[in-house]
Protein backbone atom coordinates (compact mmCIF):
# COMPACT_ATOMS: atom_id res chain seq x y z
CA UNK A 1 -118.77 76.70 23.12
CA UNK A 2 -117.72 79.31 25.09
CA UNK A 3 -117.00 82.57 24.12
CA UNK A 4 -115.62 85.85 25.96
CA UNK A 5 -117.36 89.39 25.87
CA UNK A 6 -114.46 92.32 25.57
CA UNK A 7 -116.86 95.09 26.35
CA UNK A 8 -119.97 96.60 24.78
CA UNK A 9 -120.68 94.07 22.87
CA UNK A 10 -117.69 92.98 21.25
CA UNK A 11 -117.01 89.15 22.41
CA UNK A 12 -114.01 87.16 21.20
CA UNK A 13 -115.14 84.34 19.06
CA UNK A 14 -111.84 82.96 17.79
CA UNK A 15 -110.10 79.44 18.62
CA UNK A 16 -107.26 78.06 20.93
CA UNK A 17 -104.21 75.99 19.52
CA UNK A 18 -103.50 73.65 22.47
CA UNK A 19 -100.73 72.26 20.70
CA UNK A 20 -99.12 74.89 18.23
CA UNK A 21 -95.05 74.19 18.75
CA UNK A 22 -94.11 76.04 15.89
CA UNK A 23 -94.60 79.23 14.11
CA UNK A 24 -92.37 79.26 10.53
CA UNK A 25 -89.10 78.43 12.94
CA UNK A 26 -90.30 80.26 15.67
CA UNK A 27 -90.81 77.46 19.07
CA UNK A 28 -94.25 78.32 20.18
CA UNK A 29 -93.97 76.21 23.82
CA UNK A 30 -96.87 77.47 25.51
CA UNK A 31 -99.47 77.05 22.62
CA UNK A 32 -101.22 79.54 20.17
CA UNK A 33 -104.57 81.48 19.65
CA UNK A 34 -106.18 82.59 16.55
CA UNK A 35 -108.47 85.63 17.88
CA UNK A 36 -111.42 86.95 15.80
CA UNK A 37 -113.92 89.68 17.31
CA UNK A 38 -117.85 89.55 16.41
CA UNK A 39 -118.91 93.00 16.80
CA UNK A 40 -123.10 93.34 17.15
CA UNK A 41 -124.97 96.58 16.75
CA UNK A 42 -127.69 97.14 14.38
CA UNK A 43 -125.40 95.62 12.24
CA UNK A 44 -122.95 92.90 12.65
CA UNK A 45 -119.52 92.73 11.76
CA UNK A 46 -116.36 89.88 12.14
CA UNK A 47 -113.32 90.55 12.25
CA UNK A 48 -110.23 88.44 11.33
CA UNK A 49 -110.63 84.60 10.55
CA UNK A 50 -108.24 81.93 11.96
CA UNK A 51 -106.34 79.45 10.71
CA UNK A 52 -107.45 76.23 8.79
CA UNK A 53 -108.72 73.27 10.48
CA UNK A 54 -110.00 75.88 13.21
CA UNK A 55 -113.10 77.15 11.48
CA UNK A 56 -115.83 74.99 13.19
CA UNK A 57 -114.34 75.83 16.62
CA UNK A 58 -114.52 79.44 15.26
CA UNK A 59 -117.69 79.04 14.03
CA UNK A 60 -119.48 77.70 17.09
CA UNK A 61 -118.55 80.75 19.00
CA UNK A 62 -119.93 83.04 16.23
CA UNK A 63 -123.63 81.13 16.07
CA UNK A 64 -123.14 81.38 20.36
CA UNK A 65 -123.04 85.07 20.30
CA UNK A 66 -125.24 86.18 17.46
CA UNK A 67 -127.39 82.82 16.67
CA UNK A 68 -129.19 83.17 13.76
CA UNK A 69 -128.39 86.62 13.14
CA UNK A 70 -127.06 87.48 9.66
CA UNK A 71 -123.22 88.75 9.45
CA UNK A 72 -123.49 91.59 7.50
CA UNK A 73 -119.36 92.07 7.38
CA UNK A 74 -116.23 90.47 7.45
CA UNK A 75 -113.46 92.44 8.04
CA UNK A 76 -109.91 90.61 7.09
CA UNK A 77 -107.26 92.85 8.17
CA UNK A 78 -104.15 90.27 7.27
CA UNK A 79 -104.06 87.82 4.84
CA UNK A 80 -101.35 85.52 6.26
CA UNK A 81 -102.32 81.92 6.98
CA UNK A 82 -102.89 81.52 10.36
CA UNK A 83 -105.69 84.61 10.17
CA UNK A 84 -107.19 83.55 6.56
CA UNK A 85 -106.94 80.16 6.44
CA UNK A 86 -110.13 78.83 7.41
CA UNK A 87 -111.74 82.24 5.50
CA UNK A 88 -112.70 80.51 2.45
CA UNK A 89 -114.80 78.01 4.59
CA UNK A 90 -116.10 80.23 6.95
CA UNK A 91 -117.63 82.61 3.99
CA UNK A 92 -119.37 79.96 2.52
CA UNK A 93 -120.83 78.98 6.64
CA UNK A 94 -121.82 82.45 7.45
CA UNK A 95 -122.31 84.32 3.59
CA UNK A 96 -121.45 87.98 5.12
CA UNK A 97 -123.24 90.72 3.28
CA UNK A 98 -119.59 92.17 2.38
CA UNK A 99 -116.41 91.49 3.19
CA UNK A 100 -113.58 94.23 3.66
CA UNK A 101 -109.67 94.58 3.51
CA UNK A 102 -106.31 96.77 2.10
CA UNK A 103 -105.92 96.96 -1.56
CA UNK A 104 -102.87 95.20 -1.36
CA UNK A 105 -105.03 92.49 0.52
CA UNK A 106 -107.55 91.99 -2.64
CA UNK A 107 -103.66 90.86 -4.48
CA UNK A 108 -102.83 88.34 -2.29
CA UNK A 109 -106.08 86.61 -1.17
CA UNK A 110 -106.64 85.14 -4.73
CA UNK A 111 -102.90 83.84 -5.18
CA UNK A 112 -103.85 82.01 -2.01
CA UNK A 113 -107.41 81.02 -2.40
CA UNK A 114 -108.59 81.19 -5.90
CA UNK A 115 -109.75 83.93 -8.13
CA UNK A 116 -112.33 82.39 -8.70
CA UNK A 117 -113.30 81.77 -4.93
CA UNK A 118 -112.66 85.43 -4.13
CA UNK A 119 -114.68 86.79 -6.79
CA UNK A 120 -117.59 85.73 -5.15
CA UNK A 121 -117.03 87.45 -1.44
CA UNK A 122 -117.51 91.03 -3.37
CA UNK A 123 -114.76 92.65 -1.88
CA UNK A 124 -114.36 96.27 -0.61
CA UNK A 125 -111.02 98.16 -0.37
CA UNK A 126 -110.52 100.37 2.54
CA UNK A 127 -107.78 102.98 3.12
CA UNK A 128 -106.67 104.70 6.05
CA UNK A 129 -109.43 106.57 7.43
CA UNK A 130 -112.26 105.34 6.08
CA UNK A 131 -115.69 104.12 8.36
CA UNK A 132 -117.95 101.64 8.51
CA UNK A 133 -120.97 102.19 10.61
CA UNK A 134 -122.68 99.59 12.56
CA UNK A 135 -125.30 101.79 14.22
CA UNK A 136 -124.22 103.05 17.23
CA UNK A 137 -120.37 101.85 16.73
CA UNK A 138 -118.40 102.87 13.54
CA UNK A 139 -114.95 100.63 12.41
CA UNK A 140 -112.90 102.68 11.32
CA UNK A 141 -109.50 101.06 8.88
CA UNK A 142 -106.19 102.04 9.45
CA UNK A 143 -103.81 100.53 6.87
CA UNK A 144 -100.56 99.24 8.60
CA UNK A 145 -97.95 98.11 5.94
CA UNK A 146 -95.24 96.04 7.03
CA UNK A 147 -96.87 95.36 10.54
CA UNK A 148 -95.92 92.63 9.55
CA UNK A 149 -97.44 91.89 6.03
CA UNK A 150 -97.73 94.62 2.92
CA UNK A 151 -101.23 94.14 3.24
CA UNK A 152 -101.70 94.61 7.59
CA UNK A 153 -104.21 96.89 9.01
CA UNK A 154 -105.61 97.43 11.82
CA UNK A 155 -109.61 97.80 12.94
CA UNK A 156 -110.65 100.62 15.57
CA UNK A 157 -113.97 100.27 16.89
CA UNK A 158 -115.20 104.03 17.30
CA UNK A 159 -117.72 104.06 20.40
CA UNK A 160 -116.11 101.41 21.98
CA UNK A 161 -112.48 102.72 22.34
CA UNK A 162 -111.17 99.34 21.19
CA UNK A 163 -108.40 98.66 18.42
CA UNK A 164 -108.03 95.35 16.83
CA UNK A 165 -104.63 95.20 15.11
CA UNK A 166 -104.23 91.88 14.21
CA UNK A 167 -100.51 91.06 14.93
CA UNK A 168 -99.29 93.79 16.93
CA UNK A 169 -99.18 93.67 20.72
CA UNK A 170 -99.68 90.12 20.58
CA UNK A 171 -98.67 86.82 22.36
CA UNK A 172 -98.30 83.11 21.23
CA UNK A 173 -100.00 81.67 24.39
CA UNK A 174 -102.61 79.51 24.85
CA UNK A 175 -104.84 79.82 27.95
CA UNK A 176 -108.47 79.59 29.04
CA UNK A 177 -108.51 82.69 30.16
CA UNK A 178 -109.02 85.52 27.53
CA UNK A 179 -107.86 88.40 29.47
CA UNK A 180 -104.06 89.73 30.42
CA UNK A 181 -105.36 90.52 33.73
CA UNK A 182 -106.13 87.02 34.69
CA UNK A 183 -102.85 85.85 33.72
CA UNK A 184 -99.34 85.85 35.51
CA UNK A 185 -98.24 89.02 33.84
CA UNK A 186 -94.92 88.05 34.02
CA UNK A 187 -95.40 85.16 31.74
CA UNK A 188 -97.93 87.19 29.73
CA UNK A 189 -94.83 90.42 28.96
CA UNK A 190 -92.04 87.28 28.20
CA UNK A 191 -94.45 85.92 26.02
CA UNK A 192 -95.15 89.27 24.36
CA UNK A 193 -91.36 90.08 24.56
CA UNK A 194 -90.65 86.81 22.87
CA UNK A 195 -92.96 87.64 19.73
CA UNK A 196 -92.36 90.71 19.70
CA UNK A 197 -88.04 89.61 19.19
CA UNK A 198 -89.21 86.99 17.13
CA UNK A 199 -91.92 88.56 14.63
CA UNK A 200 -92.15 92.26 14.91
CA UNK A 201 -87.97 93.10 15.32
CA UNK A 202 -87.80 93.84 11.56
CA UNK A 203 -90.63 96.43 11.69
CA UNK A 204 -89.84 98.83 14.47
CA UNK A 205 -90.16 101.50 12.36
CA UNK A 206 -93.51 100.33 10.55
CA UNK A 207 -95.19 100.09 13.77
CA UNK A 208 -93.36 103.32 15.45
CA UNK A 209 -95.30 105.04 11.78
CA UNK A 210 -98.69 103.42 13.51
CA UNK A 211 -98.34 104.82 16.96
CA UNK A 212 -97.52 108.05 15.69
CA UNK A 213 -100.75 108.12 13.26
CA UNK A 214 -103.10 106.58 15.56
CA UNK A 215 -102.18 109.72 17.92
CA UNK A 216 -102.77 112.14 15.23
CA UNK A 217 -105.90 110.62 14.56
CA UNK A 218 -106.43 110.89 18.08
CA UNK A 219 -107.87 107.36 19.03
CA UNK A 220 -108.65 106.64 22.49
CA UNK A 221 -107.68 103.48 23.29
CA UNK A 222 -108.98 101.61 26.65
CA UNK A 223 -109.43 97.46 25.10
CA UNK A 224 -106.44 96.35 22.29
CA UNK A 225 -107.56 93.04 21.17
CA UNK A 226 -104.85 91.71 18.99
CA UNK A 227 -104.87 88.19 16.87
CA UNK A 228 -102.75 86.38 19.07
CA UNK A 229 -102.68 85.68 22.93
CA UNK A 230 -104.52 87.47 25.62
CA UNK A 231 -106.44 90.69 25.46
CA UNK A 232 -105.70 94.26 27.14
CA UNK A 233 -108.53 95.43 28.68
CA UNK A 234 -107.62 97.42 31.50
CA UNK A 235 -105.93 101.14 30.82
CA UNK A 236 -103.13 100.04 32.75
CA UNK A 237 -102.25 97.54 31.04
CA UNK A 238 -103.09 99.13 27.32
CA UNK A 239 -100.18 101.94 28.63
CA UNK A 240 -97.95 98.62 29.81
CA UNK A 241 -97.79 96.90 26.87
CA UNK A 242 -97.45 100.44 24.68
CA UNK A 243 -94.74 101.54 26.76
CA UNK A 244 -93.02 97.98 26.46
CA UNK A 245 -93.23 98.84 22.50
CA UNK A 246 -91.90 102.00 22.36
CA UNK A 247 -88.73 100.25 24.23
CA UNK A 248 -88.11 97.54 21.80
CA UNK A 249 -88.72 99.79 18.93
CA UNK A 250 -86.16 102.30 20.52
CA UNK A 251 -83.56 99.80 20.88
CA UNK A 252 -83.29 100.18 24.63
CA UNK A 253 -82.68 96.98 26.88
CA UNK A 254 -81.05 96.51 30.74
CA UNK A 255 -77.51 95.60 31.38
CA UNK A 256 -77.35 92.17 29.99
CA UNK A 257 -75.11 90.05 28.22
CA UNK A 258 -76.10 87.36 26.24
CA UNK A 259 -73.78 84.34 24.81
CA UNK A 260 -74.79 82.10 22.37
CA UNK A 261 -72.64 79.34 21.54
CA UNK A 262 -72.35 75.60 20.15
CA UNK A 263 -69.79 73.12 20.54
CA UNK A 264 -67.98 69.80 19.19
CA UNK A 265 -65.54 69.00 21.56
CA UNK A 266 -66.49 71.45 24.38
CA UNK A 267 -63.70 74.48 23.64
CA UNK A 268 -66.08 76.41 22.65
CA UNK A 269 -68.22 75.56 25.58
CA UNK A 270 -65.33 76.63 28.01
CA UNK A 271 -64.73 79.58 26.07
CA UNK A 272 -68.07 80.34 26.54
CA UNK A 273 -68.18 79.72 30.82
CA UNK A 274 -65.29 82.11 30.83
CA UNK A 275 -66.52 85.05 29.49
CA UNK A 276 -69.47 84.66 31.31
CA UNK A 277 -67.50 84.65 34.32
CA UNK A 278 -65.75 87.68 33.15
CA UNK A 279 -69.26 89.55 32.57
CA UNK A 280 -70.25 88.26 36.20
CA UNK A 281 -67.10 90.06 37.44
CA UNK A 282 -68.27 93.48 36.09
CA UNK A 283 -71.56 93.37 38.06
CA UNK A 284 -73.94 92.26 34.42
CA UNK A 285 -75.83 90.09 34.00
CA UNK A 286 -75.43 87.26 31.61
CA UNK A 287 -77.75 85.03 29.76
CA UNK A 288 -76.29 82.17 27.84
CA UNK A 289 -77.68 79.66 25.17
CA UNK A 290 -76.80 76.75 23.52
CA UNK A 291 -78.16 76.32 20.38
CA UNK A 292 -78.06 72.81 20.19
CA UNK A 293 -80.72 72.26 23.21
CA UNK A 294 -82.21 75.62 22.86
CA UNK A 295 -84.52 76.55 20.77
CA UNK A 296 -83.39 80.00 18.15
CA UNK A 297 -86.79 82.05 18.81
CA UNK A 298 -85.10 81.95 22.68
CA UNK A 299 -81.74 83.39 21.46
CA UNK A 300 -83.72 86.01 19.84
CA UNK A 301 -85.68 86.90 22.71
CA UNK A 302 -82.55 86.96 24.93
CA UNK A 303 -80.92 89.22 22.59
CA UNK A 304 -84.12 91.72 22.88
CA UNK A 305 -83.22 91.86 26.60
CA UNK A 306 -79.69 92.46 26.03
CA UNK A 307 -77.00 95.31 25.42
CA UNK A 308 -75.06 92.94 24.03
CA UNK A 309 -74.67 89.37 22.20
CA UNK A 310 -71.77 87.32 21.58
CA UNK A 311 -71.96 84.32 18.87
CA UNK A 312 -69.27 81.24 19.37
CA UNK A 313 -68.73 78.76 16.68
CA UNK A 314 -66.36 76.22 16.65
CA UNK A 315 -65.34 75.29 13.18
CA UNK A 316 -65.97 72.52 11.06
CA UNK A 317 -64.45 71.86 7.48
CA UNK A 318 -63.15 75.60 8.04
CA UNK A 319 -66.51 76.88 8.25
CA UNK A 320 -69.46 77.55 10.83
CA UNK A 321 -70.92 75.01 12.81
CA UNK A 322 -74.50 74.19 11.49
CA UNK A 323 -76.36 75.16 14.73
CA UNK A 324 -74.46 78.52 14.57
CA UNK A 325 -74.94 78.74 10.64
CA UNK A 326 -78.93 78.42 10.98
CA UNK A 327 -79.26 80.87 14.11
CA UNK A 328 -76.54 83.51 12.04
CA UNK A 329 -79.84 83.09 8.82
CA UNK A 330 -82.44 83.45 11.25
CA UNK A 331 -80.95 86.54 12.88
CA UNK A 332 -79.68 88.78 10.20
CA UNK A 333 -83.29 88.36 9.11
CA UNK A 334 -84.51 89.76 12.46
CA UNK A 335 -82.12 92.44 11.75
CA UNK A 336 -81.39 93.52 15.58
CA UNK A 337 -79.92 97.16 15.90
CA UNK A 338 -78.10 99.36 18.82
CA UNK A 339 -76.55 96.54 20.44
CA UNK A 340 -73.18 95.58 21.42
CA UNK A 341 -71.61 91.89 19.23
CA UNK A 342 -68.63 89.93 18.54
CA UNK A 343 -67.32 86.60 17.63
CA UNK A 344 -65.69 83.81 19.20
CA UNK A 345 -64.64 80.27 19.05
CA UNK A 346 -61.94 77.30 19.12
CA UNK A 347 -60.31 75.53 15.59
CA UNK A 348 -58.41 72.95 15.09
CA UNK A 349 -56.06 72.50 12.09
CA UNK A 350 -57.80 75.28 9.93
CA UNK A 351 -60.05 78.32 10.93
CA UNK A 352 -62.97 79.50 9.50
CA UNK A 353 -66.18 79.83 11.72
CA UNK A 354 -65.11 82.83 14.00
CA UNK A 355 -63.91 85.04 10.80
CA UNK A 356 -67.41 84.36 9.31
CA UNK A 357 -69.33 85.13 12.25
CA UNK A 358 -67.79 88.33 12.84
CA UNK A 359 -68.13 89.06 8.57
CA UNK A 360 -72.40 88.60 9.12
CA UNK A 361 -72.29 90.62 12.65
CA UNK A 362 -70.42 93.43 10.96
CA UNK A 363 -72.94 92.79 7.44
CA UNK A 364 -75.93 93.73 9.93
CA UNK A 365 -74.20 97.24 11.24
CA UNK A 366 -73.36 96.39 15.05
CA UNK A 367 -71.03 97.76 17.29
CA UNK A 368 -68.55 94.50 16.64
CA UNK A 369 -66.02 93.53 19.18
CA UNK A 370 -62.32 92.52 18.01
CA UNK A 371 -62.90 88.57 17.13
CA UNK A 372 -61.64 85.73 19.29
CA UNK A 373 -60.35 82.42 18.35
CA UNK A 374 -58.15 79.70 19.98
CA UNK A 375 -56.53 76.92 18.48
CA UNK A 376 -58.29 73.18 20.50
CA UNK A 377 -58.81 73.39 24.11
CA UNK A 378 -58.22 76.55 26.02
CA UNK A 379 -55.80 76.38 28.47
CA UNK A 380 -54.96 78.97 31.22
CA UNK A 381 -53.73 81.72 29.38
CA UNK A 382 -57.25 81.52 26.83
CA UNK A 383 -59.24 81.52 29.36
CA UNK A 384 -58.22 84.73 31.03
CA UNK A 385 -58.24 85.93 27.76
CA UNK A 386 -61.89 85.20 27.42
CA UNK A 387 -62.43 86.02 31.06
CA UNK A 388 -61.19 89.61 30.01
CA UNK A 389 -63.66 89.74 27.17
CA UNK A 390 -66.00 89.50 29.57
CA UNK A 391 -64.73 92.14 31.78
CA UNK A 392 -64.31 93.90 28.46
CA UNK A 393 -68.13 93.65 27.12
CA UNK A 394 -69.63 94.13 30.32
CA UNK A 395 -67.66 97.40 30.29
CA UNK A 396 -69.16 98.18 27.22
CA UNK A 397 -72.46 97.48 28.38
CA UNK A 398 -72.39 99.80 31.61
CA UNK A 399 -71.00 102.77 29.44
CA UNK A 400 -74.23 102.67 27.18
CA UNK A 401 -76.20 103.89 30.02
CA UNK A 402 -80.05 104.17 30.14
């Protein structure tokens, strides 16, 4: 089985999900990884598991790097699925000497596992700050609430300038190479972009608190090896994907507009070609999706890239459409901020789905256009209308600046 050395002996020993589509509601089209490290020095650590039905891929790689060599720790720094899953299993393969994570961590594990399963890995809490020496390495914990669990943290390997932190700076790609620099880094930032607008968006702040302790702790960092996706092992692209962070957790994206729409009878489709003709006319750029042949994790995305988003419903028995009423749930628990929104759609004999869209826009604190709705198909008049908000939001957009 082969298996991937980061640097000074620390090799990636997790496993690749060929076929992973979905991640709770999130389209995963180009696959998954589950990455755990295997750190050997006088003593030998693990870090992070993978999900179930992964473990004897997992596995293999471990018994490749270190053979018959005892682990002497296991280091879980997130106790959601997709990490822990195969845990239970792959503490009763390798029987690690001790096994380490957050308080909040020792909660969870036995609501999802057993208490009486956990009880026998004889735990150890760790709190920010606190070592672990392997001879001539040291982990060292930092505890990372709400990145994106209660119970996140994040592993730094002292001597190795190397920080494991489990779901930040991650990707859901699957590939057979390990590294970002052997990748198309344009597919390797979307796909990075895309989980980051689809996973992390709620937690700006959480992770803005980790950048901001990590440099008053004053860790160098040269190799981030996160639990999903390809690793950063060159400086260059350690400051690329930082830099990309600090972006999205400031709020700042280019001079895009992006529409998303569904439609019955097409109305609200040619509402939707209008103002996007109008945003053309200002010189913007404009993304739009259809949430009936798209998937929501790409609306999400394209609204991370954007100044501004616009949501069109038709209505149906005077409310939302269902496409629009499932992407409207899935964003307001994203909870996007500093951008540009508004409503839109066509009705028939009653109204209903534009008024409600603009109600759960305004509910999240956006910078909400005027709403607009027209009665069946729009004819010439509508569509200029639309055309102008366009012009209008693309006006918008430009006066934002940088």
């Amino acid at each position: 089985m082969e298996r991937y050395l980061l640097r000074d002996d620390i090799w990636w020993v997790g496993a690749i999900d060929w076929n992973g589509r979905d991640f709770h509601g999130f389209e995963t089209a180009r696959g998954a990884t589950y990455n755990a490290y295997l750190i050997l020095d006088e003593k030998v650590a693990l870090v992070d598991g993978c999900k179930d039905g992964f473990g004897p891929e997992m596995l293999a790689r471990v018994r490749g790097c270190c053979g018959s060599r005892p682990i002497d720790y296991f280091v879980i720094n997130h106790v959601e699925p997709d990490h822990s899953g195969a845990i239970p299993w792959l503490i009763e393969q390798l029987k690690p000497g001790r096994v380490f994570c957050s308080k909040r961590a020792t909660d969870a594990l036995p609501l999802y596992y057993g208490a009486e399963t956990v009880a026998a890995w004889d735990l150890q809490i760790v709190n920010t700050g606190d070592e672990l020496p392997l001879g001539s390495k040291t982990l060292q914990f930092l505890e990372a609430p709400m990145v994106h669990w209660p119970d996140s943290m994040f592993t730094y390997v002292k001597g190795a300038k190397t920080l494991l932190p489990n779901d930040a700076f991650g990707q859901h790609l699957a590939t057979s190479k390990r590294f970002a620099d052997e990748v198309d880094m344009n597919i390797v930032m979307e796909e990075a972009a895309r989980y980051y607008a689809n996973i992390l968006l709620p937690f700006g702040g959480s992770i803005q608190k980790m950048l901001t302790k990590i440099a008053e702790m004053g860790l160098e960092i040269e190799t981030i090896g996160s639990s999903h996706g390809v690793i950063w092992r060159r400086p260059e692209d350690v400051a690329k994907i930082i830099e990309a962070y600090k972006g999205w957790i400031s709020g700042r994206a280019p001079e895009r507009v992006t529409l998303i729409y569904d439609t019955m009878w097409r109305s609200t489709e040619k509402m939707t070609m209008a103002i996007a003709d109008g945003v053309a006319q200002e010189g913007v750029e404009c993304s739009v999706v259809k949430l009936s042949v798209s998937p929501r994790s790409e609306a999400a995305h394209q609204i991370l890239g954007s100044r501004a988003f616009l949501v069109g419903s038709p209505t149906l028995n005077n409310g939302l459409f269902p496409t629009v009423a499932g992407f409207l749930t899935y964003i307001k628990g994203l909870r996007p901020k500093n951008r540009i929104a508004g409503a839109y759609g066509s009705y028939g004999w009653a109204g209903g789905a534009v008024k409600q869209v603009d109600a759960e826009l305004r509910e999240l604190g956006l910078d909400v256009l005027e709403p607009m709705q027209l009665k069946y198909a729009p004819d010439e008049a509508g569509l200029a209308a639309c055309a102008e908000l366009g012009r209008e939001v693309a006006r918008k957009v430009k006066a934002m600046g940088e």
